[in-house]
C-alpha atoms as a PDB file:
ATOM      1  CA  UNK A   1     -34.098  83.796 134.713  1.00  0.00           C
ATOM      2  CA  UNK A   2     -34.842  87.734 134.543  1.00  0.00           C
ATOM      3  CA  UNK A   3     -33.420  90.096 132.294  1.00  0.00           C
ATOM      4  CA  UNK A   4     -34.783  93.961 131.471  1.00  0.00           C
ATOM      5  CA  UNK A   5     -34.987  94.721 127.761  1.00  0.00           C
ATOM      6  CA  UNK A   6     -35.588  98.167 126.896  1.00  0.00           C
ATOM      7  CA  UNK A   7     -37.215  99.052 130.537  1.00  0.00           C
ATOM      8  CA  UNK A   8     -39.376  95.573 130.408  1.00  0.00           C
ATOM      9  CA  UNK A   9     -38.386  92.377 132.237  1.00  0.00           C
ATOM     10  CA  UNK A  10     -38.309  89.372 130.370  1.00  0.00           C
ATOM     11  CA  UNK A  11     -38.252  85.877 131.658  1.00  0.00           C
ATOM     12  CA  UNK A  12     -35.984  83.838 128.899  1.00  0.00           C
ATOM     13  CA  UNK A  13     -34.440  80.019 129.406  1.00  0.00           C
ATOM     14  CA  UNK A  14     -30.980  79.926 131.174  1.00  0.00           C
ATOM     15  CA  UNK A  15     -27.248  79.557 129.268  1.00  0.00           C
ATOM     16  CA  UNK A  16     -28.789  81.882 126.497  1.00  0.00           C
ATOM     17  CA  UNK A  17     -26.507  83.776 124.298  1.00  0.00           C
ATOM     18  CA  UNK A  18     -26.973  87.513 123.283  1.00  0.00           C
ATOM     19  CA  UNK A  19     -27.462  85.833 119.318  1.00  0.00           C
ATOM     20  CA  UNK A  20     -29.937  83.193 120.474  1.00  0.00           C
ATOM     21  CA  UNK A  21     -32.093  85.916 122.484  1.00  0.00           C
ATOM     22  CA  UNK A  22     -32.224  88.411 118.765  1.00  0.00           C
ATOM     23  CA  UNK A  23     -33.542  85.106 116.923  1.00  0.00           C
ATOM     24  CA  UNK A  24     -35.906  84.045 119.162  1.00  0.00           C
ATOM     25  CA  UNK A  25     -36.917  87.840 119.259  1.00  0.00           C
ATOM     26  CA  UNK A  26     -36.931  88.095 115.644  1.00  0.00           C
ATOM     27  CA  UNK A  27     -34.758  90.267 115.982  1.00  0.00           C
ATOM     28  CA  UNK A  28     -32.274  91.159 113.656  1.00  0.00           C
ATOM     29  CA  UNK A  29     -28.540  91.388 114.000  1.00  0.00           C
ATOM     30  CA  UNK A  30     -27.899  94.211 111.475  1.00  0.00           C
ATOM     31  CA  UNK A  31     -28.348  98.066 111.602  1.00  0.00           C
ATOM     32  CA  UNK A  32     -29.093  97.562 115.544  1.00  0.00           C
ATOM     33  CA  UNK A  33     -26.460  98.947 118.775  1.00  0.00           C
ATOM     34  CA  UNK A  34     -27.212  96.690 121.645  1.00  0.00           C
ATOM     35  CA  UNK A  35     -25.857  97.805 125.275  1.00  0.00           C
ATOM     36  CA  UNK A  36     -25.491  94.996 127.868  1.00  0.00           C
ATOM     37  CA  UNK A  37     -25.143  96.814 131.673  1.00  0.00           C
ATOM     38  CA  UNK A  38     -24.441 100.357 130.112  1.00  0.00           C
ATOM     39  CA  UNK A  39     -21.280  98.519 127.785  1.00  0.00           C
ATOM     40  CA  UNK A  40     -22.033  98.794 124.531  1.00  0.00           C
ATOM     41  CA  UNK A  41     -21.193  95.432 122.868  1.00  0.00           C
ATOM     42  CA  UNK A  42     -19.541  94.036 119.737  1.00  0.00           C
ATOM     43  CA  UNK A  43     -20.142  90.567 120.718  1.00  0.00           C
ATOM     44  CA  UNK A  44     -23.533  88.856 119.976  1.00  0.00           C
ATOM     45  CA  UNK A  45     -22.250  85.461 121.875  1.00  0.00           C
ATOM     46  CA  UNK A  46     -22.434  87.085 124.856  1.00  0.00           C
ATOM     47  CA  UNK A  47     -24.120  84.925 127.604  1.00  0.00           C
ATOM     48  CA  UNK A  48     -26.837  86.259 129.085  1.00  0.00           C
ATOM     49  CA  UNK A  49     -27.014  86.685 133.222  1.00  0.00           C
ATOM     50  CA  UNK A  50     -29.612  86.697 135.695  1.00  0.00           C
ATOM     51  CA  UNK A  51     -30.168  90.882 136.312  1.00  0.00           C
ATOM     52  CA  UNK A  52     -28.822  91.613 133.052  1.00  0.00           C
ATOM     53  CA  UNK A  53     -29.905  95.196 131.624  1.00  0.00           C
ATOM     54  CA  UNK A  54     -30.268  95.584 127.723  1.00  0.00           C
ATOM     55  CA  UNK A  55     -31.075  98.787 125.727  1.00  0.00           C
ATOM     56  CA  UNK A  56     -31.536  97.634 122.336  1.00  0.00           C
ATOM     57  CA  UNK A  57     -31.506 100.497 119.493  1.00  0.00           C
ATOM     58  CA  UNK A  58     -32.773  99.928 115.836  1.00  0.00           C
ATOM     59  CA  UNK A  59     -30.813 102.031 113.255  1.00  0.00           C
ATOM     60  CA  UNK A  60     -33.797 103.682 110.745  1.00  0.00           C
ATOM     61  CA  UNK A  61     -32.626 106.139 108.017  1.00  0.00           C
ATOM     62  CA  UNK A  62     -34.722 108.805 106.291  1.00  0.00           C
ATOM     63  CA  UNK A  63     -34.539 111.903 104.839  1.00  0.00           C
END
């Protein structure tokens, strides 16, 4: 199954949660806003579709 992260497509296994997809990713779940089909979402168990559009954004402070 296809999904687009971040303007790349990714092949990833079917029945995949939003959660599994950041581990598997190494990705982690704090300081990061993820947007699933231009919703920005609260929920990391979120299933994942076929034709599903992500924008994942990493929260970095400085000064």
């Amino acid at each position: 199954m296809n999904i687009k992260v971040n303007g790349e497509i990714i092949e990833i296994e079917e029945n995949l949660s939003l959660i599994q997809f950041l581990q598997n990713k190494n990705i982690p779940e704090k300081k990061i806003i993820i947007e699933k089909n231009k919703t920005i979402l609260s929920d990391l168990n979120a299933f994942l579709k076929e034709g599903d559009v992500l924008e994942i954004i990493r929260l970095v402070g400085g000064g």
